[in-house]
Each structure stands twice: as structure tokens, then as C-alpha cells.
N, C-alpha and C. Protein backbone atom coordinates (compact mmCIF):
# COMPACT_ATOMS: atom_id res chain seq x y z
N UNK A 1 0.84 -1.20 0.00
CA UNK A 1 0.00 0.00 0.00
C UNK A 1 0.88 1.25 0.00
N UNK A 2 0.43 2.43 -1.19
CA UNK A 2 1.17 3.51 -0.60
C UNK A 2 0.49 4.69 -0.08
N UNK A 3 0.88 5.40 0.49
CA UNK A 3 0.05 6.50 1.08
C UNK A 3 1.15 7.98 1.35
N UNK A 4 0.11 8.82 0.55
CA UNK A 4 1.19 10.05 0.23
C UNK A 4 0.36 11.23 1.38
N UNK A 5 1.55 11.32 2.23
CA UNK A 5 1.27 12.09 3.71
C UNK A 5 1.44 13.52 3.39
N UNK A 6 0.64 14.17 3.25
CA UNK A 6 0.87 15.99 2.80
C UNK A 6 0.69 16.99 4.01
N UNK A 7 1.62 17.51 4.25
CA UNK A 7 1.59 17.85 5.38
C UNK A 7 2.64 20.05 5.23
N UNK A 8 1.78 20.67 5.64
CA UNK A 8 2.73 21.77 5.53
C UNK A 8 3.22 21.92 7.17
N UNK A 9 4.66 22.01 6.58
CA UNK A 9 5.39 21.64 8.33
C UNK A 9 5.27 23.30 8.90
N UNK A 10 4.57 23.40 10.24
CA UNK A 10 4.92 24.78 10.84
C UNK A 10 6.07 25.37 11.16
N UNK A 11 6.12 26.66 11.57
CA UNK A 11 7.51 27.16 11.67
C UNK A 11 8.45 26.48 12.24
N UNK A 12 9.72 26.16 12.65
CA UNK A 12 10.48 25.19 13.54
C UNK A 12 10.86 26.30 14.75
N UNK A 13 10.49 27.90 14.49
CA UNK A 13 10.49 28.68 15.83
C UNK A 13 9.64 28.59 16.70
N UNK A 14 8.84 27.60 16.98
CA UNK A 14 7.56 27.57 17.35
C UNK A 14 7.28 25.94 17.64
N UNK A 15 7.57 25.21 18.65
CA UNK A 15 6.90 23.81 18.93
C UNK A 15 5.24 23.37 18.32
N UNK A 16 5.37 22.50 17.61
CA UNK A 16 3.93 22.01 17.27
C UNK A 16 3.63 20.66 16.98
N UNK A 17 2.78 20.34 17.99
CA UNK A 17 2.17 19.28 18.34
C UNK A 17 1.84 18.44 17.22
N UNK A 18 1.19 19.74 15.87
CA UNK A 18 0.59 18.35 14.58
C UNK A 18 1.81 18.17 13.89
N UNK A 19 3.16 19.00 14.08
CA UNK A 19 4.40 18.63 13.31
C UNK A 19 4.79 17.31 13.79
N UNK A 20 4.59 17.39 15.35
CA UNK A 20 5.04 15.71 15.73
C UNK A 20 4.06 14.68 15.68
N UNK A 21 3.12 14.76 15.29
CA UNK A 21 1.92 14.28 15.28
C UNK A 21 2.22 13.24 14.03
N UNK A 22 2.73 14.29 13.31
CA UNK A 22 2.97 14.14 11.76
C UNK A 22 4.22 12.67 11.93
N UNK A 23 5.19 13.06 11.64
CA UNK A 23 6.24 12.33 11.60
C UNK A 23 6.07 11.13 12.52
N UNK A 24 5.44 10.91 14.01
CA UNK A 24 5.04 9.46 14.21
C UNK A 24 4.14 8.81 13.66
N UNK A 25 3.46 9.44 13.06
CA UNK A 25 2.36 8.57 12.26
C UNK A 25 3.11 7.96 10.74
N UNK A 26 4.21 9.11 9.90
CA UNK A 26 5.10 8.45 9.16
C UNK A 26 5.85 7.11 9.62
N UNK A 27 6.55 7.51 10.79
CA UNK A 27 7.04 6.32 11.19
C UNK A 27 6.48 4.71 11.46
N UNK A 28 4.85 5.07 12.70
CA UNK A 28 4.10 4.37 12.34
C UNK A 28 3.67 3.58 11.10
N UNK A 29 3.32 4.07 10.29
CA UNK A 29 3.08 3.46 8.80
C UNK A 29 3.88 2.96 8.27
N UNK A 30 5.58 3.22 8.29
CA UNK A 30 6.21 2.42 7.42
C UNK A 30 6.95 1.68 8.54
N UNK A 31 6.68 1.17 9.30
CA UNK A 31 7.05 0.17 10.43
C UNK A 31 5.59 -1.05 10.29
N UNK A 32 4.98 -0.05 9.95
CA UNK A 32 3.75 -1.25 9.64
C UNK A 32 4.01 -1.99 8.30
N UNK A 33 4.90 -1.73 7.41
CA UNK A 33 5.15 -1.88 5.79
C UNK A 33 4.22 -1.36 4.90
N UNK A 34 3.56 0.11 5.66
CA UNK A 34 3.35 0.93 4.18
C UNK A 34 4.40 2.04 3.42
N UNK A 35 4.54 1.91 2.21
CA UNK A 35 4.90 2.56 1.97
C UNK A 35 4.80 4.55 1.30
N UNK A 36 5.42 4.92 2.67
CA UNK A 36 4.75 6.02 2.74
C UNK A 36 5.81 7.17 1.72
N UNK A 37 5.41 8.64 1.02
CA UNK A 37 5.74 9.09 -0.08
C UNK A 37 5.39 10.36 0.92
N UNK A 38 6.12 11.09 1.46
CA UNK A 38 6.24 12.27 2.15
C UNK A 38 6.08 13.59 1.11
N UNK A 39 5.06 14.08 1.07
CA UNK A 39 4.72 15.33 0.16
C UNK A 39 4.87 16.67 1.18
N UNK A 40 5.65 17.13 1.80
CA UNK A 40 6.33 18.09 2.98
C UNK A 40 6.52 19.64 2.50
N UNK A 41 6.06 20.74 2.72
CA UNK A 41 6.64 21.81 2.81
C UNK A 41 6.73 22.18 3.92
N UNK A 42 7.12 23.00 4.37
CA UNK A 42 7.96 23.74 6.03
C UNK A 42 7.82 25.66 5.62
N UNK A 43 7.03 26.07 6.48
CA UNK A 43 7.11 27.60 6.71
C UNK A 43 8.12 28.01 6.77
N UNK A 44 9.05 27.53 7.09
CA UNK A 44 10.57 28.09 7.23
C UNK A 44 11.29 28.13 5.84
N UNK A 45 10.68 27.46 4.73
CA UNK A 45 11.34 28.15 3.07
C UNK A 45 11.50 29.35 3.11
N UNK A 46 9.91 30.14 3.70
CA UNK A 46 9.17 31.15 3.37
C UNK A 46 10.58 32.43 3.28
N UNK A 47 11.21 32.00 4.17
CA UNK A 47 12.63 33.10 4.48
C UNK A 47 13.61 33.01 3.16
N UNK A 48 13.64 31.92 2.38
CA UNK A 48 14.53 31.93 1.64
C UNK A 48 14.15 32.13 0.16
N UNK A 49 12.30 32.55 0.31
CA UNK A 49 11.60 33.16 -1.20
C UNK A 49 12.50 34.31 -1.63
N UNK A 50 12.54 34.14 -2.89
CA UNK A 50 12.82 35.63 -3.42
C UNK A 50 11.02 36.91 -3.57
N UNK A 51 11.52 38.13 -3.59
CA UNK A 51 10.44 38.88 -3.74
C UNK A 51 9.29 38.32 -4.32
N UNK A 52 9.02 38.02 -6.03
CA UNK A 52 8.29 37.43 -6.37
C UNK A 52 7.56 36.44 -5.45
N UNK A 53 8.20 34.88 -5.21
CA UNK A 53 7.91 34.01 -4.66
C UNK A 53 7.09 34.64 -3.40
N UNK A 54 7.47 35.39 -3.08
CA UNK A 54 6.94 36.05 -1.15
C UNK A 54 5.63 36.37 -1.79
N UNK A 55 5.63 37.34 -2.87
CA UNK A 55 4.22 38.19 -3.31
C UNK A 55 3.09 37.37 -3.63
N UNK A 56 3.78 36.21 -4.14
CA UNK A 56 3.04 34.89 -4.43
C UNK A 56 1.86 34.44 -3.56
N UNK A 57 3.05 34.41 -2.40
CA UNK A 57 1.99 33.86 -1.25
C UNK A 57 0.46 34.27 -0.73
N UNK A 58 -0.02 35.48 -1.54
CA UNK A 58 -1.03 35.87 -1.33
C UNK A 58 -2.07 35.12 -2.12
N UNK A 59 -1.74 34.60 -2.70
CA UNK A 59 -2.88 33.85 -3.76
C UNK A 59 -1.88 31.82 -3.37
N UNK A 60 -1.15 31.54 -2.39
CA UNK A 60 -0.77 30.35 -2.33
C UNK A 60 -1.78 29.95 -1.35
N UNK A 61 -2.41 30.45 -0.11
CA UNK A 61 -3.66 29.37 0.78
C UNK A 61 -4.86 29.13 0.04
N UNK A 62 -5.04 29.77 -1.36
CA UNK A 62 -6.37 29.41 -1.86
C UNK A 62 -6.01 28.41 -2.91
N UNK A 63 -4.73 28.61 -3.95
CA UNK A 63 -4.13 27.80 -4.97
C UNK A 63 -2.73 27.79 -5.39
N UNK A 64 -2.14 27.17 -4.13
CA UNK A 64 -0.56 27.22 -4.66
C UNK A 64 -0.01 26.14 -5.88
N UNK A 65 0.26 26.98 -6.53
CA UNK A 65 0.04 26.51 -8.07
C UNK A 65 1.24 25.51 -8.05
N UNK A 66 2.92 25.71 -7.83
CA UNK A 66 4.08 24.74 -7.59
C UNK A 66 3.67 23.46 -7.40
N UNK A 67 2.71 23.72 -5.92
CA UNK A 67 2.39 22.37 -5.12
C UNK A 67 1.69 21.88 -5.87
N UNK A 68 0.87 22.22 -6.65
CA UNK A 68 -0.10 20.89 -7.36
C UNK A 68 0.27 20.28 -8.30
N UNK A 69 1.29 21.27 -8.93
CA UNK A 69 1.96 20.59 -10.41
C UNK A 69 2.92 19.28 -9.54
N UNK A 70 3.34 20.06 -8.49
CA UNK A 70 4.82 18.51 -7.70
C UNK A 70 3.89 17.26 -7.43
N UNK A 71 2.58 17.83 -6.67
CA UNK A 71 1.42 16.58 -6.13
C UNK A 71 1.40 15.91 -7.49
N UNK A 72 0.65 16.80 -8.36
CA UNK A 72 -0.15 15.55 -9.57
C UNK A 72 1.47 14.71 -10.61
N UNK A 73 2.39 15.67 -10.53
CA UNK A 73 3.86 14.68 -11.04
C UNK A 73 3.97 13.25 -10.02
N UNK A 74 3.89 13.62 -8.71
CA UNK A 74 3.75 12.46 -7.76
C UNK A 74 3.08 11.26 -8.03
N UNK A 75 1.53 11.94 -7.97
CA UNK A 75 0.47 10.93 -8.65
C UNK A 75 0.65 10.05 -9.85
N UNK A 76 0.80 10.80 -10.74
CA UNK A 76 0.79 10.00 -11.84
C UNK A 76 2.14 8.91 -11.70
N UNK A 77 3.08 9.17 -11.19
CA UNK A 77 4.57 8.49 -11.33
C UNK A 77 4.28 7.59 -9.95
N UNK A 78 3.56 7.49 -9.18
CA UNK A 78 3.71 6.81 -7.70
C UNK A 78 2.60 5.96 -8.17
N UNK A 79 1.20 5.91 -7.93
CA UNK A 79 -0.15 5.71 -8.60
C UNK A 79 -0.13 5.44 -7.22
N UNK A 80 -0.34 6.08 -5.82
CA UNK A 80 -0.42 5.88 -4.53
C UNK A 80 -1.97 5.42 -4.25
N UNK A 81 -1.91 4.96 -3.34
CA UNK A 81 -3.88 4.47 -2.65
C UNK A 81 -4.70 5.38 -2.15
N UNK A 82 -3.82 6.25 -1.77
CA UNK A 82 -4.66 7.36 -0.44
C UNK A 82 -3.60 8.46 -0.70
N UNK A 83 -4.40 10.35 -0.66
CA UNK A 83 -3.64 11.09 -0.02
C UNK A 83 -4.10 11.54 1.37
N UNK A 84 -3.15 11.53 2.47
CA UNK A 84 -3.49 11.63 4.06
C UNK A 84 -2.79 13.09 4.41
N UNK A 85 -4.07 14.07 4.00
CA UNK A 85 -3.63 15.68 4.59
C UNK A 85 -3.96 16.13 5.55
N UNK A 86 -3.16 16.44 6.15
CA UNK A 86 -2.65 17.30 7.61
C UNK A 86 -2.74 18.79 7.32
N UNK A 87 -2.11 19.46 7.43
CA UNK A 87 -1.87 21.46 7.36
C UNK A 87 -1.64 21.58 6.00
N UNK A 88 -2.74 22.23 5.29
CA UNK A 88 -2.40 22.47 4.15
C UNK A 88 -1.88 24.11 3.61
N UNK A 89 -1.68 24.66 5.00
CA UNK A 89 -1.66 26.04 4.94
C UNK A 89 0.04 26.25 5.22
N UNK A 90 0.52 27.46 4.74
CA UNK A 90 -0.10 28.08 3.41
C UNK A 90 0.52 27.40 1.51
N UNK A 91 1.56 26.83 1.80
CA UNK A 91 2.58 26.61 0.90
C UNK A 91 1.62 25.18 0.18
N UNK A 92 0.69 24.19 0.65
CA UNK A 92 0.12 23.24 -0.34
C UNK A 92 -1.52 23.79 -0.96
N UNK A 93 -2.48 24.26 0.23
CA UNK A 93 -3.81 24.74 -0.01
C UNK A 93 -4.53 23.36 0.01
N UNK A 94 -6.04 23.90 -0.01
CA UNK A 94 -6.63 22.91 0.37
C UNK A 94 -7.03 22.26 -0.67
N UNK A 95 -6.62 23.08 -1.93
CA UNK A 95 -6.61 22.33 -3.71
C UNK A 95 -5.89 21.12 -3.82
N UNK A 96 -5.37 20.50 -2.33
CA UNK A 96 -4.55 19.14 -2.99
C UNK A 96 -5.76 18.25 -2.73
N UNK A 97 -6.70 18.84 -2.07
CA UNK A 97 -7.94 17.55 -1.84
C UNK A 97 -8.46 17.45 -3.68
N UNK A 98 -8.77 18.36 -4.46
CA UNK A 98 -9.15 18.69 -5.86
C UNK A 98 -8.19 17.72 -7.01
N UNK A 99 -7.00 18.00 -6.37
CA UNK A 99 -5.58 17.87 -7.38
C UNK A 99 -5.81 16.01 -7.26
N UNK A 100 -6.42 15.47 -6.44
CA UNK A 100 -5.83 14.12 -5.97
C UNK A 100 -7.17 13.70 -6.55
N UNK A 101 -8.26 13.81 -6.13
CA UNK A 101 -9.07 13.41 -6.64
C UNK A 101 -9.48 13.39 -7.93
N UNK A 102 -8.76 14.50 -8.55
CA UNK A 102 -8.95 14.18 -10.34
C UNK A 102 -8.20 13.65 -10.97
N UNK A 103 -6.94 12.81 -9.62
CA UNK A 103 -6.42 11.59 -10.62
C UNK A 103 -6.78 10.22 -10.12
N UNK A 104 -7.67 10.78 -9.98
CA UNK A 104 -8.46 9.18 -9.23
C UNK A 104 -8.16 8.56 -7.80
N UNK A 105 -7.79 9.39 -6.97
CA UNK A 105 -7.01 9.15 -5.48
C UNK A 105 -7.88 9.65 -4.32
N UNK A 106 -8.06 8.89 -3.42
CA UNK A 106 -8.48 9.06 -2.52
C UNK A 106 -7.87 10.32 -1.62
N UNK A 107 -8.74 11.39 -1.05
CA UNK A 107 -8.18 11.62 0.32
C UNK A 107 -8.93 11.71 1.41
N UNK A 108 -7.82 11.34 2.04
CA UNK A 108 -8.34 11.69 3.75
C UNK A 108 -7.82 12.70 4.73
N UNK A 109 -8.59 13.46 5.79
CA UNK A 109 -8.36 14.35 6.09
C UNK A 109 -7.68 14.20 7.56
N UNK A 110 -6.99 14.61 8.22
CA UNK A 110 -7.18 14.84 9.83
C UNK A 110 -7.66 15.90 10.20
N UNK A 111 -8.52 16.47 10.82
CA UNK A 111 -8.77 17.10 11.27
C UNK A 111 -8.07 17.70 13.06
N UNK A 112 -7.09 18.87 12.96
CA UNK A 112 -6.24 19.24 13.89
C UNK A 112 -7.01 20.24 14.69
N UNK A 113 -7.68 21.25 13.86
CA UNK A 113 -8.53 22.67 14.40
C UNK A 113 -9.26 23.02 14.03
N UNK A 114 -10.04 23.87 13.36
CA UNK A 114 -10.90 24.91 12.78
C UNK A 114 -10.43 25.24 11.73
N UNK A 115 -9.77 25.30 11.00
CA UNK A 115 -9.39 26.74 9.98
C UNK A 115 -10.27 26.38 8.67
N UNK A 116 -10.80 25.53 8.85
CA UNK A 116 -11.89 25.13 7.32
C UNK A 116 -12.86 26.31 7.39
N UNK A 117 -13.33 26.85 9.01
CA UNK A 117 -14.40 28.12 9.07
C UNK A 117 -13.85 29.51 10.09
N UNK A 118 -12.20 28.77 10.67
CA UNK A 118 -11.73 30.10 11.19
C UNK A 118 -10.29 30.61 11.47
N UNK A 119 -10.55 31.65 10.91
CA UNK A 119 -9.12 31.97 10.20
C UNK A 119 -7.87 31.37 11.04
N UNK A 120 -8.16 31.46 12.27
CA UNK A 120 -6.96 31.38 13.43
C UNK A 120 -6.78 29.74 13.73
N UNK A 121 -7.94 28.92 13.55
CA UNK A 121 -8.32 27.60 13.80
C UNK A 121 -8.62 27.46 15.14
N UNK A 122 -8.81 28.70 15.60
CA UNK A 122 -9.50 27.94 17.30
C UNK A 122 -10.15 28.24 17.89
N UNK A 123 -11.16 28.97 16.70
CA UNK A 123 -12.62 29.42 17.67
C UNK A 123 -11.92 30.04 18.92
N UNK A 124 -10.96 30.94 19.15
CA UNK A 124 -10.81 31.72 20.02
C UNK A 124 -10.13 32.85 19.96
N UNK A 125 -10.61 34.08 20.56
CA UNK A 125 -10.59 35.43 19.96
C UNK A 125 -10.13 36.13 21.55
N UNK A 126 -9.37 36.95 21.49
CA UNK A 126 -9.13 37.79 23.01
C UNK A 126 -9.47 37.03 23.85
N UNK A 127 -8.90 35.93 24.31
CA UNK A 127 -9.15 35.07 25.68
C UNK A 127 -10.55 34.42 26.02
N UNK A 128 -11.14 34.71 24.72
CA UNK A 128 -12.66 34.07 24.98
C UNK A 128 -13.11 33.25 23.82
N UNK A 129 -13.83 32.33 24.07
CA UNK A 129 -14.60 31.46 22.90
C UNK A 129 -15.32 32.81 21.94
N UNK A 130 -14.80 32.43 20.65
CA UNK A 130 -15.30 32.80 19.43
C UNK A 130 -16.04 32.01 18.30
N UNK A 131 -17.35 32.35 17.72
CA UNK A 131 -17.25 31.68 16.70
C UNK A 131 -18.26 32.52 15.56
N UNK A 132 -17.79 33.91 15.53
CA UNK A 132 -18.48 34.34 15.29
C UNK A 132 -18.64 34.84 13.72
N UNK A 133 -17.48 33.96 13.29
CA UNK A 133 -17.56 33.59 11.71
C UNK A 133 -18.01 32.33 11.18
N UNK A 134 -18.59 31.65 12.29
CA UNK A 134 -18.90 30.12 11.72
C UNK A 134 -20.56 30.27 10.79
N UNK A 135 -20.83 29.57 10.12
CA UNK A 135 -21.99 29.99 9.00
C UNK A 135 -21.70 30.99 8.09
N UNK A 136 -21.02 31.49 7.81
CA UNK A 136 -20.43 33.24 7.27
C UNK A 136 -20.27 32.49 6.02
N UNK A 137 -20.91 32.94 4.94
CA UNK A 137 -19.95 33.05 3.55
C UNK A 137 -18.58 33.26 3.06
N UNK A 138 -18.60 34.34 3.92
CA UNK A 138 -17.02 35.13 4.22
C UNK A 138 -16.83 35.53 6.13
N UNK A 139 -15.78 35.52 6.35
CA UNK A 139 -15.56 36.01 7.65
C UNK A 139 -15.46 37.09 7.83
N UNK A 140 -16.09 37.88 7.64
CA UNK A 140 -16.05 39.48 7.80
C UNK A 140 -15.51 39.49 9.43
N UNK A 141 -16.15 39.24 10.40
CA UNK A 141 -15.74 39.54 11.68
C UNK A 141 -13.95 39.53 12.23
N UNK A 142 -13.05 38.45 11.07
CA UNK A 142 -12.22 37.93 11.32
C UNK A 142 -11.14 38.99 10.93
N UNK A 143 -11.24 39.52 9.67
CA UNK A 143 -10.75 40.67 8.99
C UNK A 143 -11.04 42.05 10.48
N UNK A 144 -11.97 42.45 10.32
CA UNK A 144 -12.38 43.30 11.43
C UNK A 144 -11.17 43.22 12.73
N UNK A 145 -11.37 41.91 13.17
CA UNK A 145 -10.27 42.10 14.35
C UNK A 145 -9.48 41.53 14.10
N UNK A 146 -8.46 41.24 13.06
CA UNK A 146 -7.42 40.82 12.87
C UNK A 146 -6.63 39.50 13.46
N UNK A 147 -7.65 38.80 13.06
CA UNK A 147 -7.68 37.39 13.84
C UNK A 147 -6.05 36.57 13.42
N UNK A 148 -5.68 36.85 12.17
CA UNK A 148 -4.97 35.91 11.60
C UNK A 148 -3.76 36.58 11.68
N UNK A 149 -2.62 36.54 12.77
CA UNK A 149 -1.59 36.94 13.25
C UNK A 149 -1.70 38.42 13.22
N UNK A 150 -2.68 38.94 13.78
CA UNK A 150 -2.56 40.35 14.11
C UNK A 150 -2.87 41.14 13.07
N UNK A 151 -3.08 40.76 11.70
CA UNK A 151 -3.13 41.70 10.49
C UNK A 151 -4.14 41.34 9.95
N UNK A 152 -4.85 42.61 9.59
CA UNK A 152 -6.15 42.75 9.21
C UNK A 152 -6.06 41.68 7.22
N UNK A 153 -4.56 42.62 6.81
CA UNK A 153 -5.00 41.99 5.66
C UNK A 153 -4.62 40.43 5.24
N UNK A 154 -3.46 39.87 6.09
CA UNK A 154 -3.00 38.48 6.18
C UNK A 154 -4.88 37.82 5.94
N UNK A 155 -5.66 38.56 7.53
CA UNK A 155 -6.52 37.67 7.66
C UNK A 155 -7.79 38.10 6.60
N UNK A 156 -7.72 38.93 5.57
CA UNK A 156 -8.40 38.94 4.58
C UNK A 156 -7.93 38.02 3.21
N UNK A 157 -6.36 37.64 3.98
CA UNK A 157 -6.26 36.71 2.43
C UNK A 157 -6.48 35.21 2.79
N UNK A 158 -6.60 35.27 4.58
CA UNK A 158 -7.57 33.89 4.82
C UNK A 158 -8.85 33.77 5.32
N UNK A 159 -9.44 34.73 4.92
CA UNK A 159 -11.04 34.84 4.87
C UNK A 159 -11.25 34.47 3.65
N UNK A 160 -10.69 34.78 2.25
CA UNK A 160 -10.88 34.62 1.15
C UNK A 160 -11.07 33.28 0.94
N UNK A 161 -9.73 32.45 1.66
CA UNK A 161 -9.73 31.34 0.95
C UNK A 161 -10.53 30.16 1.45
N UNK A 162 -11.07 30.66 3.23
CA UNK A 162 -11.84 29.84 3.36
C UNK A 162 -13.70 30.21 2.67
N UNK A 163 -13.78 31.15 2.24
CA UNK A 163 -14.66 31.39 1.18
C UNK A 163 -14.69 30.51 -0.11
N UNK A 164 -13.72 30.62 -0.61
CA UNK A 164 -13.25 29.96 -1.86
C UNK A 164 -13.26 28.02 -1.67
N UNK A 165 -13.23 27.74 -0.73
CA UNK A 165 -12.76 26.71 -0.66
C UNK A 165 -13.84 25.93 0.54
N UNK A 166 -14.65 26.96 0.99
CA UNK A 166 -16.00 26.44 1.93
C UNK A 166 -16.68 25.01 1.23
N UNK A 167 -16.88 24.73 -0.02
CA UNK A 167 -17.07 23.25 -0.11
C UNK A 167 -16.36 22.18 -0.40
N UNK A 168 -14.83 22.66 -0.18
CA UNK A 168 -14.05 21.53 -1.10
C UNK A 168 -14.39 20.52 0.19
N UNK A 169 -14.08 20.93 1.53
CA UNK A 169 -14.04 19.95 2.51
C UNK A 169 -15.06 18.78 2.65
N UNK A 170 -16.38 19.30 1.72
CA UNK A 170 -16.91 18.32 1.91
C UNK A 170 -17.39 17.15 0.88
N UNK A 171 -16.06 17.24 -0.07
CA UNK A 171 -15.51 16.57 -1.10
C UNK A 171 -14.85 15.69 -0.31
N UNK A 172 -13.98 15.38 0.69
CA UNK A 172 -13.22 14.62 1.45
C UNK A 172 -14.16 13.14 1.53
N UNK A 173 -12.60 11.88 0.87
CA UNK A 173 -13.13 10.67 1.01
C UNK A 173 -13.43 10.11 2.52
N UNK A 174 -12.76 10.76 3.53
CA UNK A 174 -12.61 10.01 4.81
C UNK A 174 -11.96 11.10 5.99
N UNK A 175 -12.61 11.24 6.67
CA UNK A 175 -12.28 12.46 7.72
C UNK A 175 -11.92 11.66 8.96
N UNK A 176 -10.69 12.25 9.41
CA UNK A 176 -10.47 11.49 10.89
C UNK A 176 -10.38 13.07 12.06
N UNK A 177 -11.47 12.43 12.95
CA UNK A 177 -11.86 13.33 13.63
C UNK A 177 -11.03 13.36 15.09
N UNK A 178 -10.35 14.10 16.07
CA UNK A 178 -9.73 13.59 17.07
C UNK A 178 -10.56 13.49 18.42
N UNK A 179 -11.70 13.71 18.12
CA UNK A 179 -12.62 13.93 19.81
C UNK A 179 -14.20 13.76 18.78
N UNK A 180 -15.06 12.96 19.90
CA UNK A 180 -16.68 13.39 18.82
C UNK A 180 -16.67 14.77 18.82
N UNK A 181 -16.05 15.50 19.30
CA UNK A 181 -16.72 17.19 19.29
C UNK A 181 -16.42 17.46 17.82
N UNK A 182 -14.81 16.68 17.84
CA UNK A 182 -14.57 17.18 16.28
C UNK A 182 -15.32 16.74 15.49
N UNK A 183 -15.86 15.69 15.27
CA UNK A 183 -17.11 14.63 14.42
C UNK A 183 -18.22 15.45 14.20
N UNK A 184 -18.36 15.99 15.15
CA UNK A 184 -19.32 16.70 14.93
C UNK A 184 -19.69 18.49 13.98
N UNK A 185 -18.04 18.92 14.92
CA UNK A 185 -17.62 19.74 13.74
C UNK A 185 -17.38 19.53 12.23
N UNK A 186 -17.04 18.40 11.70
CA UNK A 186 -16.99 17.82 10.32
C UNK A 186 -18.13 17.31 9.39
N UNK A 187 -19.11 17.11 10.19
CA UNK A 187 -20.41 17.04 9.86
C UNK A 187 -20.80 18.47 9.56
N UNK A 188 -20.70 19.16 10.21
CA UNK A 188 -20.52 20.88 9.83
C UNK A 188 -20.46 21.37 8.64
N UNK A 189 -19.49 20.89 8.13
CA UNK A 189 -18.99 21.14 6.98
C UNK A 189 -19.51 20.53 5.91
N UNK A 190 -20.21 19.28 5.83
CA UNK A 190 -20.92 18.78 4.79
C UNK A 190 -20.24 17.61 4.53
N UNK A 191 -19.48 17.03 5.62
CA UNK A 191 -18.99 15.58 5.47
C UNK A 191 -20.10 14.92 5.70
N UNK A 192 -20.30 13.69 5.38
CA UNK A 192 -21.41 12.77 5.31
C UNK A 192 -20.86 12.13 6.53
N UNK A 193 -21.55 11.72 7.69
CA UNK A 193 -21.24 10.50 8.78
C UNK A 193 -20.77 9.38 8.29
N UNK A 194 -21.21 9.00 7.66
CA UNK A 194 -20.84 7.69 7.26
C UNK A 194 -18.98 7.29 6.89
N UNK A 195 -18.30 9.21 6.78
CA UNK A 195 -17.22 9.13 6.00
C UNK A 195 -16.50 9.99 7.39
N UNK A 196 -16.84 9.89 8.30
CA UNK A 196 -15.99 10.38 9.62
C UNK A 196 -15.89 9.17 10.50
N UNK A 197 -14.68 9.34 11.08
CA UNK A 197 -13.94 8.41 11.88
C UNK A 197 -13.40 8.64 13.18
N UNK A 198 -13.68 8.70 14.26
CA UNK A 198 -12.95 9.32 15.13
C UNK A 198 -11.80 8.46 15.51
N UNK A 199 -10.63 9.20 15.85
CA UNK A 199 -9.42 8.76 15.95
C UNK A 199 -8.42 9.72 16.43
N UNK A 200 -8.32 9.81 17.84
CA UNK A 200 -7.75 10.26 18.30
C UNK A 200 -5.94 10.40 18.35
N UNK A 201 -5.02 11.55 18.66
CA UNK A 201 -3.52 11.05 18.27
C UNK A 201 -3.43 9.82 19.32
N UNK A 202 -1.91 9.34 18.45
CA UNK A 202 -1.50 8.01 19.53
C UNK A 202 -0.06 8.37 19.89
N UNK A 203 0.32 7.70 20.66
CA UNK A 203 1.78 8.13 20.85
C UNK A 203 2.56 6.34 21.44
N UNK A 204 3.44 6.36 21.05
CA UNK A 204 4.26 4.70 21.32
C UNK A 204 4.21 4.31 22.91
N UNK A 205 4.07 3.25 22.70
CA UNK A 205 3.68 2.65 24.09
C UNK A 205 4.87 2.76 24.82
């Protein structure tokens, strides 16, 4: 079996839980004898873009164009079983669920946070539960207070894309949810029950 793990790695200035999340579950899998096909970008390129490439990034969380041409070269040359996406922000987008499925490939999702309906992914705003972009076409509220690292317009270029991209999620072959709360959040979105899984992280005995 192969299974192509897409994963955009977070900053390395910054500890994160789905980065390690990530890599034991690689390990996991090919200790099990799958063979796994690591599709990886890391926020930390972002420093070594030239101008262009940087300006880019404003139109890369809705359709980073690189990443899909590298995904579908993958596809066609691997002919993998499953793609298994993790953080697709900002350097892959959530167009690799699109890119995979129109070569006939499954994907499946994990579900880590929110960011399918909020910009920040955690339903939380100034020290208090937020959700006051959830149902929104667009997140107007999110733009307003500058949800998405402090800047009004960062978080207008991820209001956009979860606009743009409000139904791909519920294109997803198989959603793994980490708590029923999340199950329930994924149903949200227009996943069918039948195609959510709950599955919480694991860590080695």
C-alpha cells in the first residue's frame, strides 16, 4: 500500500504538536510496511523566497500553483492508494484535496482545528470562545479584528480562501476526527457521517 502524507510543516520557531503528530504517524506506517511518499513543505522556506515568490503567497492558501503541479507529477509516477492531509496552509492549499481526486485518489483528512471556518483555527478570539464567523460566507468579523496573526490583511487573504474553498471539505473521502466534538464539527462542513472516523492522536507505548 502507498500513502502520500501531505503535510505543511509549521515554523520550527515555534513547537507544534501536529508537526510531531505528523512524523510518528510516518514512522508508524512504514514500520507497519506501508509505503509512505512524504509530500512536505515547512514555513521556514518562506525566508529563503525571493520577492516574487513572497508576493506569491497571497494567492498560495487558496491555490498554490508549484504544489499541485509537484502533487499531480507524484500521482501520476507513484499511482499511490490514499492522499493523508494534515496542514495544508499556506505553501500546499486545500486544492490538494481537488488535485488528488482528479487523478483518481483518494483523500483523507485529519482534522487538527478549525481553519476550514476560522481563520486562526481555534474558535478563540481575546481570551474568549469565538465563533463568530462560523456559517459566514465570508468572515467578515475575522478581517475586522485581525484574527490571523494580528493583520487585518494576512486575515483577509484567509477569509478569502476559506470562502473559496467552503465546499471543497466536503468533497473529502474520509475524515479522521480527534474527539466526537470534532465529528461533529466535520459534519458541519458537509462531510457525510458515514465518512468520519474518530481517531484520536497516539503516541508509542
Amino acid at each position: 500500500m502507498k500513502v502520500v502524507v501531505a503535510h505543511n510543516q509549521y515554523s520550527s520557531a515555534q513547537p507544534s504538536g501536529e508537526n510531531a503528530v505528523v512524523a510518528a504517524e510516518i514512522d508508524e506506517l512504514t514500520r507497519a510496511g506501508v509505503r509512505v511518499l512524504p509530500f512536505l513543505r515547512s514555513s521556514d522556506e518562506i525566508a529563503t523566497f525571493s520577492p516574487a515568490q513572497k508576493a506569491a503567497l497571497v494567492v498560495s492558501p487558496v491555490y498554490a500553483r508549484r504544489a499541485q503541479r509537484e502533487l499531480r507529477d507524484m500521482l501520476r509516477r507513484e499511482r499511490p492508494d490514499v492522499v493523508h492531509l494534515h496542514n495544508p496552509y499556506p505553501l500546499l492549499s486545500p486544492w490538494v484535496i481537488r488535485t488528488a481526486q482528479a487523478e483518481g485518489v483518494a483523500v483523507v483528512h485529519t482534522l487538527h482545528n478549525f481553519r476550514q471556518t476560522c481563520v486562526n483555527g481555534l474558535f478563540h478570539r481575546a481570551s474568549v470562545s469565538c465563533r463568530a464567523c462560523a456559517g459566514r460566507a465570508v468572515a467578515l468579523p475575522a478581517i475586522r479584528h485581525a484574527c490571523y496573526r494580528g493583520s487585518r490583511p494576512q486575515s483577509a487573504v484567509m477569509a478569502t480562501t476559506l470562502a473559496v474553498h467552503r465546499r471543497t471539505w466536503s468533497r473529502l473521502d474520509r475524515v479522521l476526527a480527534l474527539t466526537p466534538s470534532m465529528a461533529e464539527y466535520a459534519r458541519s462542513l458537509g462531510v457525510a457521517p458515514e465518512r468520519i472516523v474518530v481517531r484520536p492522536n497516539a503516541v508509542p507505548d
